[in-house]
C-alpha atoms as a PDB file:
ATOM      1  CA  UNK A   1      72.527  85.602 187.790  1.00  0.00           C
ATOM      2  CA  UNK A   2      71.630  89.266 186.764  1.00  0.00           C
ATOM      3  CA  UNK A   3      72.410  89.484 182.507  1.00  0.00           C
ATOM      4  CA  UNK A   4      75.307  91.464 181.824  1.00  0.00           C
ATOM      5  CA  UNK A   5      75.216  94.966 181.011  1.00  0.00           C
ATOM      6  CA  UNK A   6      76.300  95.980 177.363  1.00  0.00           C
ATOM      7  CA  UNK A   7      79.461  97.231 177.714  1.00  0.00           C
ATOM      8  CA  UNK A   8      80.671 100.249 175.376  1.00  0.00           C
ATOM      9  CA  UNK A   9      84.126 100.604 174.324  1.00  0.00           C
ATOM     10  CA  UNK A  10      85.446 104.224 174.706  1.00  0.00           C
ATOM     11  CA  UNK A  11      88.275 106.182 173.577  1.00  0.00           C
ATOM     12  CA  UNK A  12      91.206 105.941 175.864  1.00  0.00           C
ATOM     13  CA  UNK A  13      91.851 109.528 176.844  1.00  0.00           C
ATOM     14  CA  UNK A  14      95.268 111.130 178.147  1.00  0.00           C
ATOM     15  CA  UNK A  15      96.163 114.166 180.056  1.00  0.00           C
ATOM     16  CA  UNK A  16      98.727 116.607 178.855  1.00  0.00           C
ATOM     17  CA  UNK A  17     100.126 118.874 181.411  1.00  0.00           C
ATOM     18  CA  UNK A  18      98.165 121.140 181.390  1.00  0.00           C
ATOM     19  CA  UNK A  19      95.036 118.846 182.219  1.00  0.00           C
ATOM     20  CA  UNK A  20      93.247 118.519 179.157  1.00  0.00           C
ATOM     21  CA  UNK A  21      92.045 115.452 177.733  1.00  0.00           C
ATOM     22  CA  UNK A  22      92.488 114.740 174.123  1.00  0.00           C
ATOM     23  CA  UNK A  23      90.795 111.181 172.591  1.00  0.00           C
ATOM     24  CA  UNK A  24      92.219 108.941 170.653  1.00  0.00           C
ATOM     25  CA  UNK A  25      90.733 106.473 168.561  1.00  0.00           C
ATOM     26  CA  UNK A  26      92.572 102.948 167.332  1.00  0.00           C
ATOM     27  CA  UNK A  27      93.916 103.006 163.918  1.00  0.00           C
ATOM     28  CA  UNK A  28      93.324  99.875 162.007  1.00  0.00           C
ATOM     29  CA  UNK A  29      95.868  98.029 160.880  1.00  0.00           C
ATOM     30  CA  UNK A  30      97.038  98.062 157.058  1.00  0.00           C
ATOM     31  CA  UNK A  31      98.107  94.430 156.803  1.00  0.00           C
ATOM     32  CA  UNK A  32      94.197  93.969 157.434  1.00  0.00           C
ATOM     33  CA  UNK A  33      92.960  95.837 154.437  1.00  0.00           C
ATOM     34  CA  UNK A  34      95.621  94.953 152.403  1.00  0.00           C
ATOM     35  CA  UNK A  35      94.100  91.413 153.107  1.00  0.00           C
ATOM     36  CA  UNK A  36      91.051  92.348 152.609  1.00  0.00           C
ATOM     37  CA  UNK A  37      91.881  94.393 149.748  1.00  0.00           C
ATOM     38  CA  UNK A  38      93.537  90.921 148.338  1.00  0.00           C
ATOM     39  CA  UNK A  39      90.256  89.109 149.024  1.00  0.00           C
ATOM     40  CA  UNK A  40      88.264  91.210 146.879  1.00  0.00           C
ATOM     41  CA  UNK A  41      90.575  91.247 143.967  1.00  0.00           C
ATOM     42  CA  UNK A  42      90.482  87.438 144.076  1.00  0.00           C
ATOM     43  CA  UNK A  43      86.925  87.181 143.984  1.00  0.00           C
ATOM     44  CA  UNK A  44      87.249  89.957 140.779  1.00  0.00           C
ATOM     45  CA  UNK A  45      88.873  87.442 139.129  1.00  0.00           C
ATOM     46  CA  UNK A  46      86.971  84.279 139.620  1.00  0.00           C
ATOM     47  CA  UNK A  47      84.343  86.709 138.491  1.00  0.00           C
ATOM     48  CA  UNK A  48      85.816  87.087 135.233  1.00  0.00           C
ATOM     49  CA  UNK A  49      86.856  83.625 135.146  1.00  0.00           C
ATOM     50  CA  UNK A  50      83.379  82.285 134.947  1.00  0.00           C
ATOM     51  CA  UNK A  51      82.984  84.554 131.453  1.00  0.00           C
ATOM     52  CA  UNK A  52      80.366  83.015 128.688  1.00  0.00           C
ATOM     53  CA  UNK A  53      82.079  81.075 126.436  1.00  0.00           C
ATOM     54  CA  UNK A  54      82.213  82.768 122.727  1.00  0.00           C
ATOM     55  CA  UNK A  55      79.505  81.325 120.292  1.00  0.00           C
ATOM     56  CA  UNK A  56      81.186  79.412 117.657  1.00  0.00           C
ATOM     57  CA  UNK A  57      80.162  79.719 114.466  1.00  0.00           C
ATOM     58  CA  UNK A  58      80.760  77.856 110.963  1.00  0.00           C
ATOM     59  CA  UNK A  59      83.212  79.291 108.505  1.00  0.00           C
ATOM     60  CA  UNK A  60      80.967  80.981 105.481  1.00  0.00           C
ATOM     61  CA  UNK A  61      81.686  79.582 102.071  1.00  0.00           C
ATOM     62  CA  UNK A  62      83.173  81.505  99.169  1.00  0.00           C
ATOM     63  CA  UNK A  63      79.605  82.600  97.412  1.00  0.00           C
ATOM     64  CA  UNK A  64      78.274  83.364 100.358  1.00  0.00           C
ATOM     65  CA  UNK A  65      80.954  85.605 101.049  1.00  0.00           C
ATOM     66  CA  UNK A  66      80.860  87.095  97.816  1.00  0.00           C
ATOM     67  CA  UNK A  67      77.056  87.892  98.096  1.00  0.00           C
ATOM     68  CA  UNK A  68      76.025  85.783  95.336  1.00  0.00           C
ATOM     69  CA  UNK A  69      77.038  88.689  93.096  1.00  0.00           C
ATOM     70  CA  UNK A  70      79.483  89.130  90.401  1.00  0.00           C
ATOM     71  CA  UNK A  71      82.627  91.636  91.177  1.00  0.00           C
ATOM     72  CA  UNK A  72      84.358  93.442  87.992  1.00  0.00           C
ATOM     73  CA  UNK A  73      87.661  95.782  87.690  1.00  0.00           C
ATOM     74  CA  UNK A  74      88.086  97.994  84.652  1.00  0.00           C
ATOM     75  CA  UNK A  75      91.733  99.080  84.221  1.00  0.00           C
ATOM     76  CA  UNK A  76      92.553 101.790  81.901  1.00  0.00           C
ATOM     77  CA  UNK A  77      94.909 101.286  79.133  1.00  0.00           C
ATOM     78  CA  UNK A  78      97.106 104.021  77.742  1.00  0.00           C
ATOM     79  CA  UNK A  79      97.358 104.141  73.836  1.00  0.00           C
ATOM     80  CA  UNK A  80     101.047 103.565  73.992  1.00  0.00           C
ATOM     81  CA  UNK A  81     100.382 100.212  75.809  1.00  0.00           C
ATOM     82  CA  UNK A  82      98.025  99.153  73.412  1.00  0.00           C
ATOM     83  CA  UNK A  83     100.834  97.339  70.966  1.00  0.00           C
ATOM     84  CA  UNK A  84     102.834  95.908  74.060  1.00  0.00           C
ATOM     85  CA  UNK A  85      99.316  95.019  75.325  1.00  0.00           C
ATOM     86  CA  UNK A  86      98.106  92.795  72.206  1.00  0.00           C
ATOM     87  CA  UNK A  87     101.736  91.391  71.620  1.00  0.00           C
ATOM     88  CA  UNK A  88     101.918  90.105  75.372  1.00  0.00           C
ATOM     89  CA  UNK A  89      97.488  89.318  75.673  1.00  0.00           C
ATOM     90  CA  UNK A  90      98.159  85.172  75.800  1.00  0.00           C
ATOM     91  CA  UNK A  91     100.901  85.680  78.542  1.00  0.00           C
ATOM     92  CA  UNK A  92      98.107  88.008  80.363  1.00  0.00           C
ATOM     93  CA  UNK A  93      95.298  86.158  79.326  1.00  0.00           C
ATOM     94  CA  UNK A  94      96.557  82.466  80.718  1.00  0.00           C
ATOM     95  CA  UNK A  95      97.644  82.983  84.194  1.00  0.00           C
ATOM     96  CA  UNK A  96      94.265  84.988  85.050  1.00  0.00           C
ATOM     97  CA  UNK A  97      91.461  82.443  83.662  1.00  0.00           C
ATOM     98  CA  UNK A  98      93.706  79.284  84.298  1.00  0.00           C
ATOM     99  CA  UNK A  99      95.057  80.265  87.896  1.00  0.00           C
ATOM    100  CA  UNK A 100      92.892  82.392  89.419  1.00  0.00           C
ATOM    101  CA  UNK A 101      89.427  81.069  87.655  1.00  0.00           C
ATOM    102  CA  UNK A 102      88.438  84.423  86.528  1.00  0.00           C
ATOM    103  CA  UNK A 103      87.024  85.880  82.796  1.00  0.00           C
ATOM    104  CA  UNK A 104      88.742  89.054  81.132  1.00  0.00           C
ATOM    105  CA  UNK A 105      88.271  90.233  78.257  1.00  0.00           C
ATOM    106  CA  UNK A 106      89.411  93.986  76.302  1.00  0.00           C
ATOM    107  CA  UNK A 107      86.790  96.307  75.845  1.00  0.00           C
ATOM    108  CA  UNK A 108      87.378  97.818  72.289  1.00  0.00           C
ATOM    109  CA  UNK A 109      85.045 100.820  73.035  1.00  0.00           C
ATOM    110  CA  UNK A 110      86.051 101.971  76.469  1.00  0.00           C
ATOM    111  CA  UNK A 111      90.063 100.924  76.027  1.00  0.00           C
ATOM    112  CA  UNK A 112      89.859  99.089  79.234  1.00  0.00           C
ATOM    113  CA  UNK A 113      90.823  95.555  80.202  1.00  0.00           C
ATOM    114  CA  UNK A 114      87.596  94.277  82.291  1.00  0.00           C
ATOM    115  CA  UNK A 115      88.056  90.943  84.605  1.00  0.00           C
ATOM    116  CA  UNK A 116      85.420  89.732  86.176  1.00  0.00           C
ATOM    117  CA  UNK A 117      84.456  86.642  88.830  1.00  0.00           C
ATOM    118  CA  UNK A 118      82.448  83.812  88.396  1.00  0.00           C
ATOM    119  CA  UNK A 119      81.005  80.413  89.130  1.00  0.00           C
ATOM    120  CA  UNK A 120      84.612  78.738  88.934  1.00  0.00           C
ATOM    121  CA  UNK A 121      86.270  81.669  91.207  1.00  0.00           C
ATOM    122  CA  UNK A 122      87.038  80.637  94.467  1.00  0.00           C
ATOM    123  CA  UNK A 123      89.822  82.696  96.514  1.00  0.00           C
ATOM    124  CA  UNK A 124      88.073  86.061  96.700  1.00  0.00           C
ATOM    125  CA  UNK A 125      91.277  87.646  96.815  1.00  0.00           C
ATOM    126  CA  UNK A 126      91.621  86.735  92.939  1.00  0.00           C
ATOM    127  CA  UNK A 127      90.184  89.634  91.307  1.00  0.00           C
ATOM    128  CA  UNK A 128      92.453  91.958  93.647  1.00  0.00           C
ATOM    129  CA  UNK A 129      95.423  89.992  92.413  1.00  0.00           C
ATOM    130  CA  UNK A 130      94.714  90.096  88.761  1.00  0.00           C
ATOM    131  CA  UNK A 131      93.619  93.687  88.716  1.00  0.00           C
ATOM    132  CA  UNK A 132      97.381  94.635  90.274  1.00  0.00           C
ATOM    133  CA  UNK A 133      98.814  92.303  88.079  1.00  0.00           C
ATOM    134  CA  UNK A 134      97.256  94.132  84.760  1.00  0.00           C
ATOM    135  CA  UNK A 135      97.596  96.925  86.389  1.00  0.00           C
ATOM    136  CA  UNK A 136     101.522  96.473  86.822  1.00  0.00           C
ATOM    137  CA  UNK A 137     102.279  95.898  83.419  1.00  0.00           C
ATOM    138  CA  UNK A 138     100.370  98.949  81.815  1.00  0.00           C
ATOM    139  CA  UNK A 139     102.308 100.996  83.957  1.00  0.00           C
ATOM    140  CA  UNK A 140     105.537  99.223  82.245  1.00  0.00           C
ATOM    141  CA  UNK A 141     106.499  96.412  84.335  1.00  0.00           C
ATOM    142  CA  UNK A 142     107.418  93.201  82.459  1.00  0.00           C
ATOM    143  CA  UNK A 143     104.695  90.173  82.327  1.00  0.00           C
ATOM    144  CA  UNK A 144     107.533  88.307  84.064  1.00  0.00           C
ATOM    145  CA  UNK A 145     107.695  91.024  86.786  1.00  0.00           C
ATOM    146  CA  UNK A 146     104.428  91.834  86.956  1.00  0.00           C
ATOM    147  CA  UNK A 147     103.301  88.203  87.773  1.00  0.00           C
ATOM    148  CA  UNK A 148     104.957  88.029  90.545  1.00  0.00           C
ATOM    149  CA  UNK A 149     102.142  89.992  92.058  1.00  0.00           C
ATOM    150  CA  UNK A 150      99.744  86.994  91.872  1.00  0.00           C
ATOM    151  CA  UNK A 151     102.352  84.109  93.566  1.00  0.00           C
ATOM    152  CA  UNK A 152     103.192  86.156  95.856  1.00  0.00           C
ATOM    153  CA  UNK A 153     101.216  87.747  98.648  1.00  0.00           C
ATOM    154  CA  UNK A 154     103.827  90.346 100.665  1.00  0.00           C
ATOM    155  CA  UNK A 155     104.414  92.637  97.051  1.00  0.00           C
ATOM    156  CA  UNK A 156     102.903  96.123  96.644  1.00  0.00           C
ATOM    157  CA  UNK A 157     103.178  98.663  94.003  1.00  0.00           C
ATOM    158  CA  UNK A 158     103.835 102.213  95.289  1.00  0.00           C
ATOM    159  CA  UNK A 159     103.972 105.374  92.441  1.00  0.00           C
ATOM    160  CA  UNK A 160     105.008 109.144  92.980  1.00  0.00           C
ATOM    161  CA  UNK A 161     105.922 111.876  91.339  1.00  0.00           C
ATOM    162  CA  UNK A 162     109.431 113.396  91.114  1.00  0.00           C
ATOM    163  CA  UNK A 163     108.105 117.033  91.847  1.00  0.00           C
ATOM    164  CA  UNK A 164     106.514 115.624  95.466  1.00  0.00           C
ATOM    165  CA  UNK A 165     109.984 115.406  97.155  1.00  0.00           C
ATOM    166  CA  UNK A 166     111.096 118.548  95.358  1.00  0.00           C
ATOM    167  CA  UNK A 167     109.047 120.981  93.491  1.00  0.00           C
ATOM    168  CA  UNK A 168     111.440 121.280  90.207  1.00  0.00           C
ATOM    169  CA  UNK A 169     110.756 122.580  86.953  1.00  0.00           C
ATOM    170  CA  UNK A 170     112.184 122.609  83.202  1.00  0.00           C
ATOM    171  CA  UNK A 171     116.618 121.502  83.407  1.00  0.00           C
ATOM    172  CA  UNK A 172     116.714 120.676  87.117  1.00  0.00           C
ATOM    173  CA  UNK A 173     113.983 118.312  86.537  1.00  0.00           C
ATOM    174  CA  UNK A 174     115.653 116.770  83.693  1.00  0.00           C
ATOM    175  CA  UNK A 175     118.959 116.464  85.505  1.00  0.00           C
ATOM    176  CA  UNK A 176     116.642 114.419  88.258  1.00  0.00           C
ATOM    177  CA  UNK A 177     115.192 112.089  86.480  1.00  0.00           C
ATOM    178  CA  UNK A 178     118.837 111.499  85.059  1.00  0.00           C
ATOM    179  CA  UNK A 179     120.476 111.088  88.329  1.00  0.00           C
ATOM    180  CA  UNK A 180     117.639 108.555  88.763  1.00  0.00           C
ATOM    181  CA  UNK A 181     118.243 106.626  85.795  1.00  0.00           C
ATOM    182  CA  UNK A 182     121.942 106.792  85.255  1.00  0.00           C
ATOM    183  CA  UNK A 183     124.170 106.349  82.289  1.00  0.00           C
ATOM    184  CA  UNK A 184     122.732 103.825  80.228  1.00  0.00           C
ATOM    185  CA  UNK A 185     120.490 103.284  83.439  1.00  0.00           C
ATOM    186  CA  UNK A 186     123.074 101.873  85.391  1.00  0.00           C
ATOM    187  CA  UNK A 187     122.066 103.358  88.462  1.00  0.00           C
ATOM    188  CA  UNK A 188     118.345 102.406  88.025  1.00  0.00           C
ATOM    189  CA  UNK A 189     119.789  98.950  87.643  1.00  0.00           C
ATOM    190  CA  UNK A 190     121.922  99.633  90.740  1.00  0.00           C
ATOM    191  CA  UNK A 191     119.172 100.163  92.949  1.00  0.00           C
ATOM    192  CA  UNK A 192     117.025  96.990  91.641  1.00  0.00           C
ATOM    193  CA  UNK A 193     119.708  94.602  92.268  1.00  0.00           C
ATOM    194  CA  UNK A 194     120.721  95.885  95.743  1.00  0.00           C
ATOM    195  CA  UNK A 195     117.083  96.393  96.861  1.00  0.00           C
ATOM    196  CA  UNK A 196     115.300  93.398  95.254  1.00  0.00           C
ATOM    197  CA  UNK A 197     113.131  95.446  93.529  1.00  0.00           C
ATOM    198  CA  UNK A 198     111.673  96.636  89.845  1.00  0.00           C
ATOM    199  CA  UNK A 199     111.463 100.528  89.339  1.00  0.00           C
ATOM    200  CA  UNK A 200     110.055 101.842  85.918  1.00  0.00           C
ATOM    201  CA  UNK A 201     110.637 105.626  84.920  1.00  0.00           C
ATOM    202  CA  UNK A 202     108.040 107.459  82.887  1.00  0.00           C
ATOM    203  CA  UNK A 203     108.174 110.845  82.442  1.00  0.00           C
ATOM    204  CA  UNK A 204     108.524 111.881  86.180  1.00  0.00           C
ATOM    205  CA  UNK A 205     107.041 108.858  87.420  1.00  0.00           C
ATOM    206  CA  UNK A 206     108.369 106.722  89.449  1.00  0.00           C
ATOM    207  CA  UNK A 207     106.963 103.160  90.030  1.00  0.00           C
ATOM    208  CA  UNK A 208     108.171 100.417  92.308  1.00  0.00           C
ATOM    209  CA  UNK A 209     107.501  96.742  92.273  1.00  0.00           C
ATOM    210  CA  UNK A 210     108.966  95.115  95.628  1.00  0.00           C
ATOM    211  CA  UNK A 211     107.993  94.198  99.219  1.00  0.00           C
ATOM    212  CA  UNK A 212     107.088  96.655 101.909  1.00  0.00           C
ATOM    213  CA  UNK A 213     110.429  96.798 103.659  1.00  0.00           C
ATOM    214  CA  UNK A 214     112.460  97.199 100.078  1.00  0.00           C
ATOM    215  CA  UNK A 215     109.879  99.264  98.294  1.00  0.00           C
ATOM    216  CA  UNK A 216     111.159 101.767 101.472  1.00  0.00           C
ATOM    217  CA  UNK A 217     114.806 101.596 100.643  1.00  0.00           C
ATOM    218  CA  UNK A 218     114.652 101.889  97.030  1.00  0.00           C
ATOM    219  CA  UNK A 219     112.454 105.221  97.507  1.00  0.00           C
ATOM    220  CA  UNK A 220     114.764 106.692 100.049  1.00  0.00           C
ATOM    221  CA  UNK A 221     117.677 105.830  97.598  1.00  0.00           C
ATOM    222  CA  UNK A 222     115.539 108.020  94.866  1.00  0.00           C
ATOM    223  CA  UNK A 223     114.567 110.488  96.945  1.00  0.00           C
ATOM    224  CA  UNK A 224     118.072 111.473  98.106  1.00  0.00           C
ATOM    225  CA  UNK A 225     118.749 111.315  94.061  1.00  0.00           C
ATOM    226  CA  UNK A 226     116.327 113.946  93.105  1.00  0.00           C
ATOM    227  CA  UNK A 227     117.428 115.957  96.122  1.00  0.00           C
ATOM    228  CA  UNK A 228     120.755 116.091  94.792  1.00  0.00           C
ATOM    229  CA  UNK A 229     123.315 113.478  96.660  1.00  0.00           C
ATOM    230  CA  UNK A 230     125.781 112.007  94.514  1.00  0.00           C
ATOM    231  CA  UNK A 231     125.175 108.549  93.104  1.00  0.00           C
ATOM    232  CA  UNK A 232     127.930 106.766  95.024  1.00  0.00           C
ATOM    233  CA  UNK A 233     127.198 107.790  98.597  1.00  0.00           C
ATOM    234  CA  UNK A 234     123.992 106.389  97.800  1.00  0.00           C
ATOM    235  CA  UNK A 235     125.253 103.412  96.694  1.00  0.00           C
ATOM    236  CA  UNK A 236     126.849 103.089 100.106  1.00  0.00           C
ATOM    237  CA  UNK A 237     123.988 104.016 101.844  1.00  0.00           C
ATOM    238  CA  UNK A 238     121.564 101.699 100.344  1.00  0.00           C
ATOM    239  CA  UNK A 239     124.604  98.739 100.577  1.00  0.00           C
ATOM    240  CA  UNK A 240     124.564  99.689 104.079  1.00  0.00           C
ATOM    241  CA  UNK A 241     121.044  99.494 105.226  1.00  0.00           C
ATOM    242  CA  UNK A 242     120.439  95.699 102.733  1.00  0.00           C
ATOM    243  CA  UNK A 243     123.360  94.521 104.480  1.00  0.00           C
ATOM    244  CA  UNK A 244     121.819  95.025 108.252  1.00  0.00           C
ATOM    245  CA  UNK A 245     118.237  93.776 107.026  1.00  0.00           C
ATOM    246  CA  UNK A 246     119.824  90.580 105.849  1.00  0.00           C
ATOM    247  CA  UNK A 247     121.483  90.593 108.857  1.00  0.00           C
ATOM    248  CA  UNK A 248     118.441  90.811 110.359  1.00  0.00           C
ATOM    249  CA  UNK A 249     116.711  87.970 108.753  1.00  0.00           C
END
């Protein structure tokens, strides 16, 4: 038997009428490369499947972490909060050394309150803590208030000035910080109770004790103060947007 002959497939061809021949070639299919196109995504992803496994490592301990090194915070005291300082020192004193295992101590010379870490200190978050918590209360918070900032994690202090939202000057300023405070500070006392929060005016500062969400009502209720809005339709606007987060939670 003679070996067959390689055969080689050629275009079909077709006549048109006016007897040329045009060539056509087969199209492939698209459910074939879709398949295919399947296939190679599926071997992509045993690929990345067999991925080296993360190296594991052991937690560090607190000194290490620390870098063997003693941290300090100075905070500057104001000479009016020097009296309200020394009357209230054991109430400041206690909760940093007993709780958080630190040492402070009031430099005489400089005027500031210095705490510092040491062998005993073990949450390094503990010198952040007491630093806002000393911090707090020279600024005018109560002890009371101002501890709150070391049992609790979610509280933040936030300051600004009155002139920032509006650039005011001599009366009109006066009249804003009024609207702020109120008669007898009843509308400072207003926005605390519906907001959860502590707000202390001095001078034109404004500072807010509170948690993220109702630090941000209590300065849109201010802000629309010092803009000029009349103290009740705030009232109803901050009443309006407690009630929904509560709702919320």
């Amino acid at each position: 038997m003679e070996p067959a002959e390689n055969t080689i497939s050629e275009p079909s061809t077709t006549m048109d009428c006016e007897g040329n021949a045009d060539g056509f070639e087969k199209v492939k299919s698209k459910k074939s490369q879709k398949r295919k196109r399947a296939a190679g995504e599926a071997d992509m992803e045993s690929e990345e499947a067999v991925a080296p496994k993360r190296p594991q490592f052991p937690p560090i301990s607190g000194d290490k972490l620390k870098g063997g090194a003693d941290d300090m915070r100075k905070i500057a005291v104001p000479s009016h909060r020097y009296t309200p300082l020394k009357e209230n020192w054991l109430k400041i004193f206690t909760p940093i050394v007993e709780n958080l295992q630190l040492q402070v101590r009031f430099n005489l010379k400089t005027r500031n309150v210095e705490i510092k870490t040491c062998k005993e200190t073990q949450d390094i978050g503990a010198l952040t803590k007491a630093a806002d918590f000393v911090k707090a209360f020279v600024l005018g918070f109560q002890v009371e208030d101002a501890l709150a900032l070391i049992r609790l994690d979610e509280l933040f202090l936030e300051t600004f000035d009155v002139t920032d939202v509006k650039p005011l000057k001599g009366d009109h300023l006066c009249r804003a910080v009024g609207r702020i405070a109120g008669k007898g500070g009843k509308t400072k006392f207003t926005i605390e109770n519906v907001t959860k929060t502590r707000i202390v005016l001095a001078d034109t500062k404004v500072h807010i004790l509170g948690s993220f969400q109702n630090i941000k009502m209590a300065r849109t209720a201010i802000c629309n103060l010092i803009l000029g809005s009349p103290p009740s339709k705030v009232y109803g606007n901050i009443r309006a947007v407690a009630s929904r987060a509560a709702e919320r939670f």
